[in-house]
N, C-alpha and C. Protein backbone atom coordinates (compact mmCIF):
# COMPACT_ATOMS: atom_id res chain seq x y z
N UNK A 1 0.85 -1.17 0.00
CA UNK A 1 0.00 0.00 0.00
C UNK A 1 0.89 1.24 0.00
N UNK A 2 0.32 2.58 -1.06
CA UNK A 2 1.43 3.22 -1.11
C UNK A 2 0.86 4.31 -0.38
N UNK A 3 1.48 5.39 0.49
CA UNK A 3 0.83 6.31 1.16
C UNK A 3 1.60 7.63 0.89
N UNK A 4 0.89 8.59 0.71
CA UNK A 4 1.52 10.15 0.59
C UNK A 4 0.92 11.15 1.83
N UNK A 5 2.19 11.60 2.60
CA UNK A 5 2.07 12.69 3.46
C UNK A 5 2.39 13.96 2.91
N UNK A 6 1.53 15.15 2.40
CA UNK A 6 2.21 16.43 2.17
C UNK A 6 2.84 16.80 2.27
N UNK A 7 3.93 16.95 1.36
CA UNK A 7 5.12 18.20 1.35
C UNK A 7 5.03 19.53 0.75
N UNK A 8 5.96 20.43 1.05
CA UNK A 8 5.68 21.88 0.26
C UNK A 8 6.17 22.07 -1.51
N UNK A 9 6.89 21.01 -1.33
CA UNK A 9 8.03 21.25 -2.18
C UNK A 9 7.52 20.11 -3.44
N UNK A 10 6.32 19.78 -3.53
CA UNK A 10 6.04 18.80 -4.62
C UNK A 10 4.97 19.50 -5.70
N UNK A 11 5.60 19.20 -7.17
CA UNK A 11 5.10 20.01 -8.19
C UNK A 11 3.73 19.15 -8.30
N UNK A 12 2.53 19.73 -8.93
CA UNK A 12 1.31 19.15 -9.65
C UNK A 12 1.59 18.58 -10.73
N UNK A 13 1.09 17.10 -10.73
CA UNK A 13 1.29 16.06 -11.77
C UNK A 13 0.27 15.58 -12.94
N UNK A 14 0.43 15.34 -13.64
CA UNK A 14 -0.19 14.73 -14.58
C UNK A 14 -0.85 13.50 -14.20
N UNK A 15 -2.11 13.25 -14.50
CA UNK A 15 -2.90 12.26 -13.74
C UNK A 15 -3.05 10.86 -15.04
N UNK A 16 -2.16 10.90 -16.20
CA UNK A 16 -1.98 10.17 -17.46
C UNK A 16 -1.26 9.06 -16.49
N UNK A 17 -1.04 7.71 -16.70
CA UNK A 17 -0.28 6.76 -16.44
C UNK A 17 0.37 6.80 -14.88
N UNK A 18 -0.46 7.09 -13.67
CA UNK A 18 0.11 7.36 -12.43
C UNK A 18 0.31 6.36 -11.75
N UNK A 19 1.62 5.99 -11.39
CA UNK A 19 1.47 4.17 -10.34
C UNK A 19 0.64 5.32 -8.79
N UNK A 20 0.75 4.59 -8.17
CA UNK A 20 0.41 4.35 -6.76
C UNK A 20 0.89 5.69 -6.39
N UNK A 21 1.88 5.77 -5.90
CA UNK A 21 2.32 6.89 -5.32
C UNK A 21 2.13 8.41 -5.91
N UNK A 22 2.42 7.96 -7.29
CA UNK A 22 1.77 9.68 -7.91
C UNK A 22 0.73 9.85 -7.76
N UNK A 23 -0.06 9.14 -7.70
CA UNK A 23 -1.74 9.10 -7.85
C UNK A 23 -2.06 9.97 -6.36
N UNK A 24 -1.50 9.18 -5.36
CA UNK A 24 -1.32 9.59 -4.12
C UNK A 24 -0.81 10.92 -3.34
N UNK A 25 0.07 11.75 -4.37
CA UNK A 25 0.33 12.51 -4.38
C UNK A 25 -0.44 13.96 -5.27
N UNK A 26 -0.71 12.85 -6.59
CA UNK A 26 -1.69 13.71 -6.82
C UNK A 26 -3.19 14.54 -6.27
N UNK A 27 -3.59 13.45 -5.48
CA UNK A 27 -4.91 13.78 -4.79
C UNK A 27 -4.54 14.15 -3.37
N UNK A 28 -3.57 14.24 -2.68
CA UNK A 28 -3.16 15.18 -1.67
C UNK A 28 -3.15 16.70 -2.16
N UNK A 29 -2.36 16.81 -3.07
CA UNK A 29 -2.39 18.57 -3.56
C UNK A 29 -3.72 18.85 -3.88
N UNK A 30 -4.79 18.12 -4.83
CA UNK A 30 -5.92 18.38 -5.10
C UNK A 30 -6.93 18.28 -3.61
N UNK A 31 -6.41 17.73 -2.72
CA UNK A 31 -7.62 18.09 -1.66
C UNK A 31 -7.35 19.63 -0.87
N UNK A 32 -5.78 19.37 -0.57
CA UNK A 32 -6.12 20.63 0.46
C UNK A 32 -5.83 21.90 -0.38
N UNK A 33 -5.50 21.91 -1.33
CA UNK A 33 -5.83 23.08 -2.31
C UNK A 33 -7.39 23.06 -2.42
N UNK A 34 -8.35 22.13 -2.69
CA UNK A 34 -9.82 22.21 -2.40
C UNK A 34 -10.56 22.41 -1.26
N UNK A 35 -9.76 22.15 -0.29
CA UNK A 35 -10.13 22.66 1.24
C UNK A 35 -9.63 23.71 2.25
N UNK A 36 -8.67 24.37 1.25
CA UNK A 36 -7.93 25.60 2.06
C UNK A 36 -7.02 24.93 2.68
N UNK A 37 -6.42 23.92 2.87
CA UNK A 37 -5.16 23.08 3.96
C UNK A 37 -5.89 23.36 5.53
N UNK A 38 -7.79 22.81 5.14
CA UNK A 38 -8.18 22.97 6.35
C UNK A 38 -7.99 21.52 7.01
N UNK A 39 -7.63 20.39 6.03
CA UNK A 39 -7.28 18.81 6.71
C UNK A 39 -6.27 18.59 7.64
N UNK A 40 -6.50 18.63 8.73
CA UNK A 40 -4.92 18.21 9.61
C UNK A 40 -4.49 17.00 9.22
N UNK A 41 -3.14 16.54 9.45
CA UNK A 41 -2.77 15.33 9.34
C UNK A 41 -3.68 14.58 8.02
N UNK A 42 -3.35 15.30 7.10
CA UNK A 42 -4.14 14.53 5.60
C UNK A 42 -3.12 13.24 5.42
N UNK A 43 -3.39 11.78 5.48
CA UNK A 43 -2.77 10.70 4.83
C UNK A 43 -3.54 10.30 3.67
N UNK A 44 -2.89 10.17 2.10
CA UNK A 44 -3.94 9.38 0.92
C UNK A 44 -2.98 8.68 1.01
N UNK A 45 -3.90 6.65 1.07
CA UNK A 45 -3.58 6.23 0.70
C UNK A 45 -4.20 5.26 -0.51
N UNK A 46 -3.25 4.62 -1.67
CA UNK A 46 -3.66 4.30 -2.68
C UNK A 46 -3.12 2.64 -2.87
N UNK A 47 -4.30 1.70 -2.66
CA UNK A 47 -3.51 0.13 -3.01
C UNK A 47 -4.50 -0.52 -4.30
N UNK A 48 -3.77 -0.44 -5.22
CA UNK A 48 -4.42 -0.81 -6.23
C UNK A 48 -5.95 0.01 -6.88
N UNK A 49 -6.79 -1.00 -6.43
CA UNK A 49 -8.17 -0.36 -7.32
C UNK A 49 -9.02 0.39 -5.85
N UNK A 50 -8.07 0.73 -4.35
CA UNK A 50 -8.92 1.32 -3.40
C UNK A 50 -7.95 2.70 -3.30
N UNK A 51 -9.24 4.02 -2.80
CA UNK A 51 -8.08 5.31 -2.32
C UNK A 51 -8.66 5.38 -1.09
N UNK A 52 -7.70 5.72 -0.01
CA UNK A 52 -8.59 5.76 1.55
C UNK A 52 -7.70 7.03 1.76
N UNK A 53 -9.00 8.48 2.34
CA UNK A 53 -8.10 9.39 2.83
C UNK A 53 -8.10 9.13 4.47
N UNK A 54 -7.16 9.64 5.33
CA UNK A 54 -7.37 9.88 6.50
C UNK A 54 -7.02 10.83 7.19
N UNK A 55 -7.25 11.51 8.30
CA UNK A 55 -7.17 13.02 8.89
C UNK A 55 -8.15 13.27 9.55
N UNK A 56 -7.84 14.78 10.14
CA UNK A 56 -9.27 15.36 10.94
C UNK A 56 -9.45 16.96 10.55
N UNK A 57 -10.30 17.34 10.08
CA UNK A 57 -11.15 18.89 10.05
C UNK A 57 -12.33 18.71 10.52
N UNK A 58 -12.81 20.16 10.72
CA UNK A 58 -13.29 20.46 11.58
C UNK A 58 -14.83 20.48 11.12
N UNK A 59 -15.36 20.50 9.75
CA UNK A 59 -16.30 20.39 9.46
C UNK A 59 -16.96 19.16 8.47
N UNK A 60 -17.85 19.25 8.60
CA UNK A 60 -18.68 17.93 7.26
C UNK A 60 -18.52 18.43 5.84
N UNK A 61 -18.48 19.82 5.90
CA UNK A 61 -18.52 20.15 4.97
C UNK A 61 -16.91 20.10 3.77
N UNK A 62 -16.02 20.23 4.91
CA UNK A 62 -14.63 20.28 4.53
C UNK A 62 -14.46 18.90 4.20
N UNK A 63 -15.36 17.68 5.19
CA UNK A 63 -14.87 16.83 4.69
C UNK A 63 -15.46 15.95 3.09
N UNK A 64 -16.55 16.80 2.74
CA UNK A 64 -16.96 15.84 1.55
C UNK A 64 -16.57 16.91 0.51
N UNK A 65 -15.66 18.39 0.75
CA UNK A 65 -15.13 19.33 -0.21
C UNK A 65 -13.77 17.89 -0.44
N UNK A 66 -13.28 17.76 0.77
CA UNK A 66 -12.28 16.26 0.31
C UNK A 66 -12.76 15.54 -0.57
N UNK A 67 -13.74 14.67 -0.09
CA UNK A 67 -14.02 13.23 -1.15
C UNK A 67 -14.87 13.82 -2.23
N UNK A 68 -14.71 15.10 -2.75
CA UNK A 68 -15.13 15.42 -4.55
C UNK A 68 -13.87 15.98 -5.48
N UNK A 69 -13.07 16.31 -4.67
CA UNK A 69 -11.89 16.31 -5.09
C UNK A 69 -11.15 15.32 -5.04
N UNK A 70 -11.06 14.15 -4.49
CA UNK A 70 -10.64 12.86 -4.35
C UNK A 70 -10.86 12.52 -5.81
N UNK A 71 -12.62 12.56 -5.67
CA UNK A 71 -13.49 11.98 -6.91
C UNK A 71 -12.99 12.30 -8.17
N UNK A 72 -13.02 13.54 -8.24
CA UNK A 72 -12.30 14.33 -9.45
C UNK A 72 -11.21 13.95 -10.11
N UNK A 73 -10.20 12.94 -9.41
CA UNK A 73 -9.15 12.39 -10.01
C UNK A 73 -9.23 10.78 -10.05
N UNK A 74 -9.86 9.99 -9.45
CA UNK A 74 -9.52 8.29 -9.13
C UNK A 74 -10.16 7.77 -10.52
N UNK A 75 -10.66 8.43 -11.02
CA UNK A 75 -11.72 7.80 -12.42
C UNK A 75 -11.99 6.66 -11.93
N UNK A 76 -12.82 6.42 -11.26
CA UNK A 76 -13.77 4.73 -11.14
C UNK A 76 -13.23 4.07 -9.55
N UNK A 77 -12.09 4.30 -9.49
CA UNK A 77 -11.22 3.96 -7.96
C UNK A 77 -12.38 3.74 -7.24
N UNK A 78 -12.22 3.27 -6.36
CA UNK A 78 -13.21 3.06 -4.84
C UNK A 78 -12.20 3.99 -4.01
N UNK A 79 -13.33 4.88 -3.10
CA UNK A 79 -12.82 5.83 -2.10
C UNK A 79 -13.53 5.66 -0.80
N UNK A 80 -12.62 5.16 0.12
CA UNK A 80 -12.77 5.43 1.48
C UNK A 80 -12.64 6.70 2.13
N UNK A 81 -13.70 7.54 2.72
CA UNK A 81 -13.45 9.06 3.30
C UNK A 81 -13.47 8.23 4.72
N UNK A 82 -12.22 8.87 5.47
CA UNK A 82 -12.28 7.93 6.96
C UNK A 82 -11.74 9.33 7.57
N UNK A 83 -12.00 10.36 6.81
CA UNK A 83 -11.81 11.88 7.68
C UNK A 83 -12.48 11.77 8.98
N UNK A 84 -11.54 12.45 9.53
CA UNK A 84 -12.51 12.80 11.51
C UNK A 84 -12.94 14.00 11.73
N UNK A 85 -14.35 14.43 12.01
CA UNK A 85 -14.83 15.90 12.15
C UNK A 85 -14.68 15.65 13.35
N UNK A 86 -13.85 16.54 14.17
CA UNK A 86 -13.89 17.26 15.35
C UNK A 86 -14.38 18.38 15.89
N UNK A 87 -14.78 19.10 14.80
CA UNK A 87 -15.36 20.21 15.22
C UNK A 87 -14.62 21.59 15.47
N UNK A 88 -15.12 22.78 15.32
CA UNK A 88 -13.91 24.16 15.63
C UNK A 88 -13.05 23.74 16.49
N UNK A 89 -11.58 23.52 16.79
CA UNK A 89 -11.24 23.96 18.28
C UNK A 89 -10.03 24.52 18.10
């Protein structure tokens, strides 16, 4: 299973021919650029034909702004949203 933690320093990729890890990387930049970097602790991970994000923000709303931007890239993938709303704090 391949997993991507955010860095600052990683360019936006082409979503043509992505193994595991680009893919993974790809849909990290595409979420919290879609959520303002409101996801704490964002983990995507990608094993084969499943994407599972994990983390915590603070709203429902932040978290399904995640899983349509997820959507937006897996073309057909199965997506696990296992985000944690905690609420403001």
């Amino acid at each position: 299973m391949k997993s991507h933690l955010w860095s600052a320093d990683e360019s936006f990729l082409d979503d043509d021919g992505l193994d595991d890890d680009a893919l993974a990387r790809r849909i990290t930049l595409c979420v919290l650029a879609r959520t303002g970097r409101q996801i704490r602790n964002l983990r995507v991970d990608v094993d084969g034909e499943e994407v599972r994000l994990t983390g915590n923000c603070s709203t429902f709303y932040c978290k399904q702004l995640a899983q349509q931007a997820a959507m937006d890239i897996i073309h057909g993938l199965a997506l696990s949203n296992d985000l944690q709303v905690h609420g403001n704090r």
